[in-house]
C-alpha atoms as a PDB file:
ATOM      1  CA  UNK A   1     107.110  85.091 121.290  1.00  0.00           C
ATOM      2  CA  UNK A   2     108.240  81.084 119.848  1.00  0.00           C
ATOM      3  CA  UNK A   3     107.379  80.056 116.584  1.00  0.00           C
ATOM      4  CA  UNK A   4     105.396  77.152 115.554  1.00  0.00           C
ATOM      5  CA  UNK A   5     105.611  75.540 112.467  1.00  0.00           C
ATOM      6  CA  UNK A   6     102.102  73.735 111.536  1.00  0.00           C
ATOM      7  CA  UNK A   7     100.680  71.492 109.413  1.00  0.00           C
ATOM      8  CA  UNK A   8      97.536  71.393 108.326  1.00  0.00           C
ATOM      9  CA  UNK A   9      94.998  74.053 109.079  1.00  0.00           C
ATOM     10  CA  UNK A  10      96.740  76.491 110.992  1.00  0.00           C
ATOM     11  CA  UNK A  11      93.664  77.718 112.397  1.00  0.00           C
ATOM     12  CA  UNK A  12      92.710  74.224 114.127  1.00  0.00           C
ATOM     13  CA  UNK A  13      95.864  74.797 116.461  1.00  0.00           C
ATOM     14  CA  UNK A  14      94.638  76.287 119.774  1.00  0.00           C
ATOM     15  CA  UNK A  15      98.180  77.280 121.629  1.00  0.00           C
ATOM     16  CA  UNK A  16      98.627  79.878 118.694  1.00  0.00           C
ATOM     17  CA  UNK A  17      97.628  83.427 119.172  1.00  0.00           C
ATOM     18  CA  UNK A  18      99.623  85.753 116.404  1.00  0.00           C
ATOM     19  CA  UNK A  19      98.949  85.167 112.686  1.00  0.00           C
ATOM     20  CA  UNK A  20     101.843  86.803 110.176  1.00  0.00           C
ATOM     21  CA  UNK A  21     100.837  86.754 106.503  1.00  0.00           C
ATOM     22  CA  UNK A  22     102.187  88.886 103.094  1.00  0.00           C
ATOM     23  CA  UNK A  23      99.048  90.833 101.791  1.00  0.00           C
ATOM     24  CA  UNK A  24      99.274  92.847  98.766  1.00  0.00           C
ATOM     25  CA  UNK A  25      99.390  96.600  99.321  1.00  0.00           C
ATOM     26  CA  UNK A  26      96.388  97.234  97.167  1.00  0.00           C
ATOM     27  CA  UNK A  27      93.761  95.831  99.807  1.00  0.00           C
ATOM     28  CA  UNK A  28      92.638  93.303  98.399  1.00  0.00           C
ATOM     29  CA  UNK A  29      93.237  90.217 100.593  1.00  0.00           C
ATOM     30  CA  UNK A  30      92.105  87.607  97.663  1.00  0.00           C
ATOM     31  CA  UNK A  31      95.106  85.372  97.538  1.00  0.00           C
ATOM     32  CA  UNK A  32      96.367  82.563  99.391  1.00  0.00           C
ATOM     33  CA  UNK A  33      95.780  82.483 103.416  1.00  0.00           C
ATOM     34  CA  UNK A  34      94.917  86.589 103.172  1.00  0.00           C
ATOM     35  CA  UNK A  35      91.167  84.698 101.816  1.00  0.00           C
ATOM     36  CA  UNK A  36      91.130  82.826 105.086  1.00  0.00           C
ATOM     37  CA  UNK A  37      92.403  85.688 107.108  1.00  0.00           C
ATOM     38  CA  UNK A  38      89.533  88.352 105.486  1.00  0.00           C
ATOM     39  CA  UNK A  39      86.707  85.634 106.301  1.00  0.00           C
ATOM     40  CA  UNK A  40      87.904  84.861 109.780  1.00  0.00           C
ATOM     41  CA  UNK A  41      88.231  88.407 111.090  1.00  0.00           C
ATOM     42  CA  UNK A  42      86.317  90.527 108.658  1.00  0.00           C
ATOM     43  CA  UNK A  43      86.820  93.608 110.087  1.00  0.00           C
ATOM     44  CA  UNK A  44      91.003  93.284 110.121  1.00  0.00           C
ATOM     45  CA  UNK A  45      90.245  92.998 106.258  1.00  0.00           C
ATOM     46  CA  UNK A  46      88.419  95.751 106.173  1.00  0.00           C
ATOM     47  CA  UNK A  47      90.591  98.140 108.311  1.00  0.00           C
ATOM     48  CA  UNK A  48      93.436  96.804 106.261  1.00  0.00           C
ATOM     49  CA  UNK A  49      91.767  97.963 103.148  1.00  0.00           C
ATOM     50  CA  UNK A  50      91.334 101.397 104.434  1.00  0.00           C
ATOM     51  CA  UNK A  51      94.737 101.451 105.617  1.00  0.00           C
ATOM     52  CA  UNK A  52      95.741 100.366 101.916  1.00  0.00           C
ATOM     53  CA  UNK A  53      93.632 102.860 100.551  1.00  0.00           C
ATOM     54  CA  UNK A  54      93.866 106.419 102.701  1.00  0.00           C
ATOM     55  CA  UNK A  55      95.583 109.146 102.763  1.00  0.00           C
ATOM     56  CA  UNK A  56      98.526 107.704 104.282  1.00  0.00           C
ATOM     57  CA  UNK A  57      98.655 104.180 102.132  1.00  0.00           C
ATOM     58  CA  UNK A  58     100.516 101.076 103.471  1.00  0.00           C
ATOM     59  CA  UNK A  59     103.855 100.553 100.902  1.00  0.00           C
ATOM     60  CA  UNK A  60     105.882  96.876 100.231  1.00  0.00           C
ATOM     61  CA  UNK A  61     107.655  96.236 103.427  1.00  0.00           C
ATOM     62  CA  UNK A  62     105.380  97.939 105.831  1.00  0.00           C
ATOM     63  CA  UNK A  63     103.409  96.007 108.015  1.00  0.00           C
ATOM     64  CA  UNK A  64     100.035  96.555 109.528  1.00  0.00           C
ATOM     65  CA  UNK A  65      99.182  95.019 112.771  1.00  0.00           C
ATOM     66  CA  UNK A  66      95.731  93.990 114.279  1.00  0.00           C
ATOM     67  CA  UNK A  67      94.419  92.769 117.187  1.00  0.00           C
ATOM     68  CA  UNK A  68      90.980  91.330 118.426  1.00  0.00           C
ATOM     69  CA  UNK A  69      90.838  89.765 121.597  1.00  0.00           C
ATOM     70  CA  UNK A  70      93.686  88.003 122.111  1.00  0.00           C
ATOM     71  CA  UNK A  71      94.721  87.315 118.717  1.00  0.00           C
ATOM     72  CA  UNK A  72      96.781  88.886 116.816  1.00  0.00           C
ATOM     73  CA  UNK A  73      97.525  89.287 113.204  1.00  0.00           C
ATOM     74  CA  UNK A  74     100.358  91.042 111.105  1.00  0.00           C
ATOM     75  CA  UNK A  75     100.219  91.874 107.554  1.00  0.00           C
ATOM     76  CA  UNK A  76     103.175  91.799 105.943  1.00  0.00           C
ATOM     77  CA  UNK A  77     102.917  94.458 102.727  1.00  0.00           C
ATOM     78  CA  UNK A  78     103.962  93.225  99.342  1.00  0.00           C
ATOM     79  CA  UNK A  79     103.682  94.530  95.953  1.00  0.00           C
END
């Protein structure tokens, strides 16, 4: 898969169909693009959450992958 380097609103670019972002291991998705992520696909947030929560919980440098239609997104786990 190539990588595009944007600017601007990375969401306004068409040709671009996989999303990598850090989010922070607690589930929150409140900072920086994870905001824009959680209101654009709403239930990747969620599923992330309950990934970040559960039994088996997502650590720093895990990453949790989603995909609706035919984007897709990876979360990159920080601390």
């Amino acid at each position: 898969m190539p990588i595009a380097f944007v600017k601007g609103d990375i969401f306004a670019t068409d040709d671009i169909r996989a999303y990598a972002f850090a989010a922070n291991v607690d589930g929150s998705m409140d900072a920086g693009i994870a905001i824009a992520i959680k209101k654009r696909w709403p239930a990747m947030a969620e599923a992330f959450t309950q990934r970040c929560t559960g039994d088996e919980k997502l650590s720093a440098g895990e990453s949790f992958v989603w995909t609706e239609g035919d984007v897709t997104l990876f979360a990159l786990g920080v601390a």
